[in-house]
N, C-alpha and C. Protein backbone atom coordinates (compact mmCIF):
# COMPACT_ATOMS: atom_id res chain seq x y z
N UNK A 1 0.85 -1.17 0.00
CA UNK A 1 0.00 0.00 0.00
C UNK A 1 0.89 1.23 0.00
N UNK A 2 0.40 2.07 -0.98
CA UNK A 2 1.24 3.21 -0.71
C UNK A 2 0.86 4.77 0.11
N UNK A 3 1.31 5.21 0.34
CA UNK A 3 1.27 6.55 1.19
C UNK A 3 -0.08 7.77 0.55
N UNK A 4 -0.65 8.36 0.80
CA UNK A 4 -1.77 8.80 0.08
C UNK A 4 -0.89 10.22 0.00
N UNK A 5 -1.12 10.64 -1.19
CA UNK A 5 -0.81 12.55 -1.41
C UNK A 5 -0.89 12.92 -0.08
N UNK A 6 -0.52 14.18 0.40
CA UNK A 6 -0.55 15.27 1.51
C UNK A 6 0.08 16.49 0.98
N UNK A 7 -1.06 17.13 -0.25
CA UNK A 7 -0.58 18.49 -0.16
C UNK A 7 -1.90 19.20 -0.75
N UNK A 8 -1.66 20.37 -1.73
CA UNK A 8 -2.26 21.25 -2.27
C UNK A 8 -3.19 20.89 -3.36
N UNK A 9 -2.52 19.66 -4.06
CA UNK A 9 -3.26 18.67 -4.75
C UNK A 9 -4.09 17.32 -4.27
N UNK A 10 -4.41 17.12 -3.15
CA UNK A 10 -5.03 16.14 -2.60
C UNK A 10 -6.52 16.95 -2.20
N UNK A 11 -7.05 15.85 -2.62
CA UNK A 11 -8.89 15.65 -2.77
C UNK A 11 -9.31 15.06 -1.12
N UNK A 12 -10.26 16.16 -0.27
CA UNK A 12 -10.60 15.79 0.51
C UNK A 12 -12.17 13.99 -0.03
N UNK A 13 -12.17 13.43 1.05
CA UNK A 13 -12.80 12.12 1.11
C UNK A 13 -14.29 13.38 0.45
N UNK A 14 -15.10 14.30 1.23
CA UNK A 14 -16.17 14.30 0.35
C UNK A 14 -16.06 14.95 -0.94
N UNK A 15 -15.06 15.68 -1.13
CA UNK A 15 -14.91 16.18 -2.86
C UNK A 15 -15.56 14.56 -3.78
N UNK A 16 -14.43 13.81 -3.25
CA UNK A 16 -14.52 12.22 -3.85
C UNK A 16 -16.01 11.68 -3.80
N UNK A 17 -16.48 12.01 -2.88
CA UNK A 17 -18.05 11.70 -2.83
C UNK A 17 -18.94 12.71 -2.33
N UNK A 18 -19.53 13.41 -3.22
CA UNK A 18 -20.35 14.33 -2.86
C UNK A 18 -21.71 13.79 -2.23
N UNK A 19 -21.97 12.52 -2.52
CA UNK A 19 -23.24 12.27 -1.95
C UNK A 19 -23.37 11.28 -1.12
N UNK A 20 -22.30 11.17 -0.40
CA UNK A 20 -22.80 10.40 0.80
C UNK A 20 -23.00 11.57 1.69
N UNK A 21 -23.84 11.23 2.56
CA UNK A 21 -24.50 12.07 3.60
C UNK A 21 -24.40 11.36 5.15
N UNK A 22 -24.79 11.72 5.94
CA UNK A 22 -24.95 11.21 7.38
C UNK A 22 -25.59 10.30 7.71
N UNK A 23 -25.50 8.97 8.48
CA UNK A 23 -26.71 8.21 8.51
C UNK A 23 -27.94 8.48 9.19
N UNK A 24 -29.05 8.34 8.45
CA UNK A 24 -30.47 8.35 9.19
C UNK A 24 -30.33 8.52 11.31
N UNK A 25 -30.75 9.00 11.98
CA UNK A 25 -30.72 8.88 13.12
C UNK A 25 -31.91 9.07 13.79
N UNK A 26 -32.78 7.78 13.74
CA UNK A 26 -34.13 7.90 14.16
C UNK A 26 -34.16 7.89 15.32
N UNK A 27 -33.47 7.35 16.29
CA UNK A 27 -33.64 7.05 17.72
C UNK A 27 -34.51 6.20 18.25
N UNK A 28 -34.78 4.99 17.04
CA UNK A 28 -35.61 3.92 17.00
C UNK A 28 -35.03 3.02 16.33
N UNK A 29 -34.70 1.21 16.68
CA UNK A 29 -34.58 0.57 15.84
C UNK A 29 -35.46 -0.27 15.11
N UNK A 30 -36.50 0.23 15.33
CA UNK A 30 -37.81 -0.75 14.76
C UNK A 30 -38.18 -0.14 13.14
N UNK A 31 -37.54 0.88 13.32
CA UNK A 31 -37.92 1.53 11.88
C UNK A 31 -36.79 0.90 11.00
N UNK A 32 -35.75 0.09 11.07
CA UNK A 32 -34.66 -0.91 9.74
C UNK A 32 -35.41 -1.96 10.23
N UNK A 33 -35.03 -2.74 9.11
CA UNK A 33 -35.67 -4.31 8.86
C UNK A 33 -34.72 -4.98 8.05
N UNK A 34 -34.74 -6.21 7.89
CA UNK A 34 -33.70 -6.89 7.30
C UNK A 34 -34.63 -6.98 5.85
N UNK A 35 -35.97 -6.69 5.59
CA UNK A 35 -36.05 -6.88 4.56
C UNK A 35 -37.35 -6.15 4.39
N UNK A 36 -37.89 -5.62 3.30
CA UNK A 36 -39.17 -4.93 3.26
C UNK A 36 -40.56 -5.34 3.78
N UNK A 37 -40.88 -6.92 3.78
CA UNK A 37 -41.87 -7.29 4.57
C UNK A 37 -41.85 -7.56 5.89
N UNK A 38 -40.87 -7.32 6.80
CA UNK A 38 -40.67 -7.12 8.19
C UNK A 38 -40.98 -5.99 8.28
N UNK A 39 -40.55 -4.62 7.76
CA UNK A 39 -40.83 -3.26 7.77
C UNK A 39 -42.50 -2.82 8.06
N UNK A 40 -43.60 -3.46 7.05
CA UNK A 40 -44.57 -3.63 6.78
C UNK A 40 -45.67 -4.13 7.79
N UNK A 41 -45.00 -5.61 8.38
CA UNK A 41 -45.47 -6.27 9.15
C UNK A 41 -45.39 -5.12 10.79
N UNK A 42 -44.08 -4.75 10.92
CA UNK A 42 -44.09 -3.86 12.09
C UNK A 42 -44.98 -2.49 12.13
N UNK A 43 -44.58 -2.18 11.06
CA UNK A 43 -45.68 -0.68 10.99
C UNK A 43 -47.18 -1.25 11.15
N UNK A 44 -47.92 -2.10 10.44
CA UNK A 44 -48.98 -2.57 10.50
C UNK A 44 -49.47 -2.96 11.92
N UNK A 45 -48.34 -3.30 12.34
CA UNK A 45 -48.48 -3.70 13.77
C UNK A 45 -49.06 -2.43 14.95
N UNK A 46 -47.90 -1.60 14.29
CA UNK A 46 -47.78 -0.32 15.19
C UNK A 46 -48.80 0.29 15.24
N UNK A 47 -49.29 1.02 13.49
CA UNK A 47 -50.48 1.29 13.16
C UNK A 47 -51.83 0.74 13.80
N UNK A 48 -51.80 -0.37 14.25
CA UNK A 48 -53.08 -1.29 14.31
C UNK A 48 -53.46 -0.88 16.13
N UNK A 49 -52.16 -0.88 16.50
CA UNK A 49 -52.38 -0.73 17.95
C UNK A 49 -52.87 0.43 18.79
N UNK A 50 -53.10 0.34 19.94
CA UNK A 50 -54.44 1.46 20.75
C UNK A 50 -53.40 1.54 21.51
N UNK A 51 -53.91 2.56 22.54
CA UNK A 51 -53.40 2.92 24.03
C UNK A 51 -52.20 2.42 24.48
N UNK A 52 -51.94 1.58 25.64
CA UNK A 52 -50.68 1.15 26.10
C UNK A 52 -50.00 0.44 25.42
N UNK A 53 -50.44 -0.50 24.24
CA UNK A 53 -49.51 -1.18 23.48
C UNK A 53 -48.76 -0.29 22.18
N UNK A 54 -49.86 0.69 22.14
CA UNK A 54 -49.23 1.82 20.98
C UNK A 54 -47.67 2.41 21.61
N UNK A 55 -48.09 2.79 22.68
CA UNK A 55 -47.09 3.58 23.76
C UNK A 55 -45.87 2.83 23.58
N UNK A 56 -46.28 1.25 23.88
CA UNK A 56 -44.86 0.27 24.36
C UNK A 56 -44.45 0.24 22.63
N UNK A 57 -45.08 -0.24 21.69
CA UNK A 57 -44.18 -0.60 20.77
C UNK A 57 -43.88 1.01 19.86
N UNK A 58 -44.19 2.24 19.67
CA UNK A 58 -43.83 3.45 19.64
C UNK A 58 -42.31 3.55 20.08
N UNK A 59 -42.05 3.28 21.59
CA UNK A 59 -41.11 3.80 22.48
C UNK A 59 -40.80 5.37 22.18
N UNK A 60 -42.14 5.92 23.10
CA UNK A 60 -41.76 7.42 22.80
C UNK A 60 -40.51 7.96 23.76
N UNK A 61 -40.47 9.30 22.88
CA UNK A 61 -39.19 9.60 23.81
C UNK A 61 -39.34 11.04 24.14
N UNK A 62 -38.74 12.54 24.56
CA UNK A 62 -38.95 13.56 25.08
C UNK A 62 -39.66 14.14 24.06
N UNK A 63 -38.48 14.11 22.84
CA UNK A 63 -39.40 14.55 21.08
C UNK A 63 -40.35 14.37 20.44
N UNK A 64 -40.76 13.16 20.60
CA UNK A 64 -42.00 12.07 20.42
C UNK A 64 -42.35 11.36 21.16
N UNK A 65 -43.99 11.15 20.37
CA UNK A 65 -44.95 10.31 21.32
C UNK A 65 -46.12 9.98 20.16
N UNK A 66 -46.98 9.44 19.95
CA UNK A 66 -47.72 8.71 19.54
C UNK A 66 -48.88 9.41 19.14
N UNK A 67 -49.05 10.47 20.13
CA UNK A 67 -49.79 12.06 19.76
C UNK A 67 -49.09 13.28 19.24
N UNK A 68 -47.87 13.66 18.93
CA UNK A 68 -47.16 14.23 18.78
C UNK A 68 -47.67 14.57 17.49
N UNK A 69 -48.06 16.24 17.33
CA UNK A 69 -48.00 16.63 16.06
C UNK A 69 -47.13 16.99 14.98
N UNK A 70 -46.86 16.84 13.92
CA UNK A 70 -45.82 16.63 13.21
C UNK A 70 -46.59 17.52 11.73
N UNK A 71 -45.33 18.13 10.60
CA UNK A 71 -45.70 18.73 9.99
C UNK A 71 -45.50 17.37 8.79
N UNK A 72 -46.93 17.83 7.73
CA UNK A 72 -46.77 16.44 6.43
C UNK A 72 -45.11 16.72 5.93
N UNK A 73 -44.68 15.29 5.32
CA UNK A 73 -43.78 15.61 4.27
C UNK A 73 -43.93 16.39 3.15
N UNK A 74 -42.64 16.79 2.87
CA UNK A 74 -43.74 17.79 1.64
C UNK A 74 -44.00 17.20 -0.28
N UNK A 75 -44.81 17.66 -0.09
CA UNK A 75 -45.71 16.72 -1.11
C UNK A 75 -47.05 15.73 -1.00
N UNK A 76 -46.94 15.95 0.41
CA UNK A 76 -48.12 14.89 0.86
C UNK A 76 -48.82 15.60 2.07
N UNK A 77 -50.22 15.34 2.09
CA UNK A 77 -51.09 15.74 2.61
C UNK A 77 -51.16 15.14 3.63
N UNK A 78 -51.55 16.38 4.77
CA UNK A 78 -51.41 15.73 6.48
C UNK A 78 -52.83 14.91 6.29
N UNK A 79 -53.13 13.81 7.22
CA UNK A 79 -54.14 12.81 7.62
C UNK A 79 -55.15 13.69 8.22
């Protein structure tokens, strides 16, 4: 392996990639899935549920909660 440039001509790592970005940081791991119908199955789940089980599988936190109003994405119409 050889030594990488170190000067006036060396390309910082994001010049090289302009589009990687930061990873997602939901503060939930229920929102990744190993595959799209786990994803589905959990939301459906989530969705489906009332009162204390909404609460438990939610896991709200200071930011959120299960009532928490939120502005639509844009392009899409609030519920």
């Amino acid at each position: 392996m050889t030594d990488a440039p170190d000067g006036p001509d060396s390309l910082e790592l994001d010049e090289l990639m302009p589009w990687s970005v930061r990873p997602l940081r939901t503060g939930r791991s229920w929102v990744a899935g190993p595959d799209p119908a786990a994803l589905r199955a959990r939301w459906e789940r989530l969705a489906a549920a009332e009162g204390a089980e909404q609460e438990r599988l939610f896991r709200p936190s200071r930011s959120r909660t299960p009532h928490t109003a939120v502005a639509a994405l844009p392009g899409r119409s609030g519920r």
